[in-house]
Protein backbone atom coordinates (compact mmCIF):
# COMPACT_ATOMS: atom_id res chain seq x y z
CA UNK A 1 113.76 48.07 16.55
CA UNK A 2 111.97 51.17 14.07
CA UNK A 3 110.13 49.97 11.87
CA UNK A 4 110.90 52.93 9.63
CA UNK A 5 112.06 50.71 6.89
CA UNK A 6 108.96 48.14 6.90
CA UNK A 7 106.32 50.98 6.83
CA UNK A 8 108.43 52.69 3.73
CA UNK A 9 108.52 49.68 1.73
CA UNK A 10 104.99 49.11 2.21
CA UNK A 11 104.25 52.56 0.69
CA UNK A 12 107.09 52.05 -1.94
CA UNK A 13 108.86 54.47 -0.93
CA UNK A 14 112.65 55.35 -1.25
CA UNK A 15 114.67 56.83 1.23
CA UNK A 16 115.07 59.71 -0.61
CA UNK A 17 111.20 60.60 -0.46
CA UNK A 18 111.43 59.95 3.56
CA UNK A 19 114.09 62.36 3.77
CA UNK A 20 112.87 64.99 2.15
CA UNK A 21 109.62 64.96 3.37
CA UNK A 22 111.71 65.31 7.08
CA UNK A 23 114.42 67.54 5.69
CA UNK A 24 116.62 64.78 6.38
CA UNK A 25 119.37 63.00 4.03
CA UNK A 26 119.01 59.45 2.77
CA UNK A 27 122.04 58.22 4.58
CA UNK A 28 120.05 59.53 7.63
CA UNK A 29 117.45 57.63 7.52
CA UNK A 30 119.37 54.83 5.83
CA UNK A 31 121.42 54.89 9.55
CA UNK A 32 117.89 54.89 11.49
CA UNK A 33 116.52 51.97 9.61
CA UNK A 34 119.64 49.92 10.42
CA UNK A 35 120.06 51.03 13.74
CA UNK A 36 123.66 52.91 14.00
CA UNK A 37 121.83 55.97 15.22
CA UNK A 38 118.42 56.75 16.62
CA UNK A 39 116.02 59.74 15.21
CA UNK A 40 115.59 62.39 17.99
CA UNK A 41 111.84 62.84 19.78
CA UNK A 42 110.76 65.28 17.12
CA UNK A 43 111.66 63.04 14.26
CA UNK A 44 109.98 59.90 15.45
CA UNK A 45 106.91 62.63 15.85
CA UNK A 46 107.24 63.33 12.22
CA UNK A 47 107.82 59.72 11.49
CA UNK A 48 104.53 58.66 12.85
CA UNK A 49 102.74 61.02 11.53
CA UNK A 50 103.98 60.24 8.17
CA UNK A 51 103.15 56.89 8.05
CA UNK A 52 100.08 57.70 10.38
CA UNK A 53 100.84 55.00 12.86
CA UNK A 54 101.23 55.51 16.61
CA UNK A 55 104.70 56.41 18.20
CA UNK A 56 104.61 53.01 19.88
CA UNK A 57 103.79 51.27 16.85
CA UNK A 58 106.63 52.66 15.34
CA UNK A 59 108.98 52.00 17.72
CA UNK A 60 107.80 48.27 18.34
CA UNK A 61 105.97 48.53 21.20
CA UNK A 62 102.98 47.11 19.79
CA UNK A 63 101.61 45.71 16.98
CA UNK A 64 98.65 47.86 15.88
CA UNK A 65 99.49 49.77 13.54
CA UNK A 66 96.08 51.86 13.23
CA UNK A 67 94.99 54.04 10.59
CA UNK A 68 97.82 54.04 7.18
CA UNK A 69 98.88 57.47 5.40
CA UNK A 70 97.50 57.06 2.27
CA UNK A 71 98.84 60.36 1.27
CA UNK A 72 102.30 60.26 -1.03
CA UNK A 73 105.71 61.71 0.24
CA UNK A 74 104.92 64.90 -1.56
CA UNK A 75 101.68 65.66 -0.28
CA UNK A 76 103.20 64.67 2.83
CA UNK A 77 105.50 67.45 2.55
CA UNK A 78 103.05 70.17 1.70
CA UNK A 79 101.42 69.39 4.77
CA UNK A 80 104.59 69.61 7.08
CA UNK A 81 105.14 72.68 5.39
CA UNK A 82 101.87 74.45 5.40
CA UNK A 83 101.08 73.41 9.09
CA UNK A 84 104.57 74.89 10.02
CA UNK A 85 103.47 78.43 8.47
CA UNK A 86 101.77 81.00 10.43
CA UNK A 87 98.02 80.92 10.78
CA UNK A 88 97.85 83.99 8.38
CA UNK A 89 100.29 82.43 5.59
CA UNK A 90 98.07 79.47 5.87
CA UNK A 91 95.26 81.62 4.77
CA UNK A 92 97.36 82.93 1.92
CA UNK A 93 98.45 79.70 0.90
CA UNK A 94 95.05 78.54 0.74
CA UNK A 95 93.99 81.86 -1.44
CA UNK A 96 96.68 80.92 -3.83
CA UNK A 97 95.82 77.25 -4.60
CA UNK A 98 92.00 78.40 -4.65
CA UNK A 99 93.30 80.87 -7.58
CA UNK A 100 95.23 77.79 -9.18
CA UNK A 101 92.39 75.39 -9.07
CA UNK A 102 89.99 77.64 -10.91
């Protein structure tokens, strides 16, 4: 069984904030936690890199759970987002909050 739901609760997290840091819906991953349907390759990818835990911890196959995300939904999903951008947006992106920050 995923242990989606046990690493969410232990971050507090809602369903809501797991689904939209995957571009996913609640009911999604309210159907992955309970076992009617199973998150594809990629999204158990995302998944453990989200909670930073291994693949196989995530889907049971052991029980060392290594290193925890300490970083929140959001952050998570800046992350996603900037590493999915080209190498020069990233360099953009990182411009702008430079700007912002001073």
């Amino acid at each position: 069984m995923l242990k989606i739901k046990e690493l969410r609760e232990e971050k507090n997290w809602q369903q809501k904030d797991v689904a939209t840091t995957l571009n996913r819906t609640a009911a999604c991953i309210s159907s992955w936690e309970t076992g009617k349907t199973e998150p594809s390759v990629d999204d158990i990818l995302k998944l453990a890199d989200l909670f930073d835990v291994s693949c196989d911890y995530l889907l049971g196959r052991t029980d060392d759970a290594g290193v925890v995300n300490t970083l929140s939904p959001a952050q998570n999903q800046l992350l996603s987002l900037y590493q999915s951008l080209s190498h020069e947006d990233q360099y953009r992106v990182l411009g702008f909050i430079q700007a912002l920050a001073k």
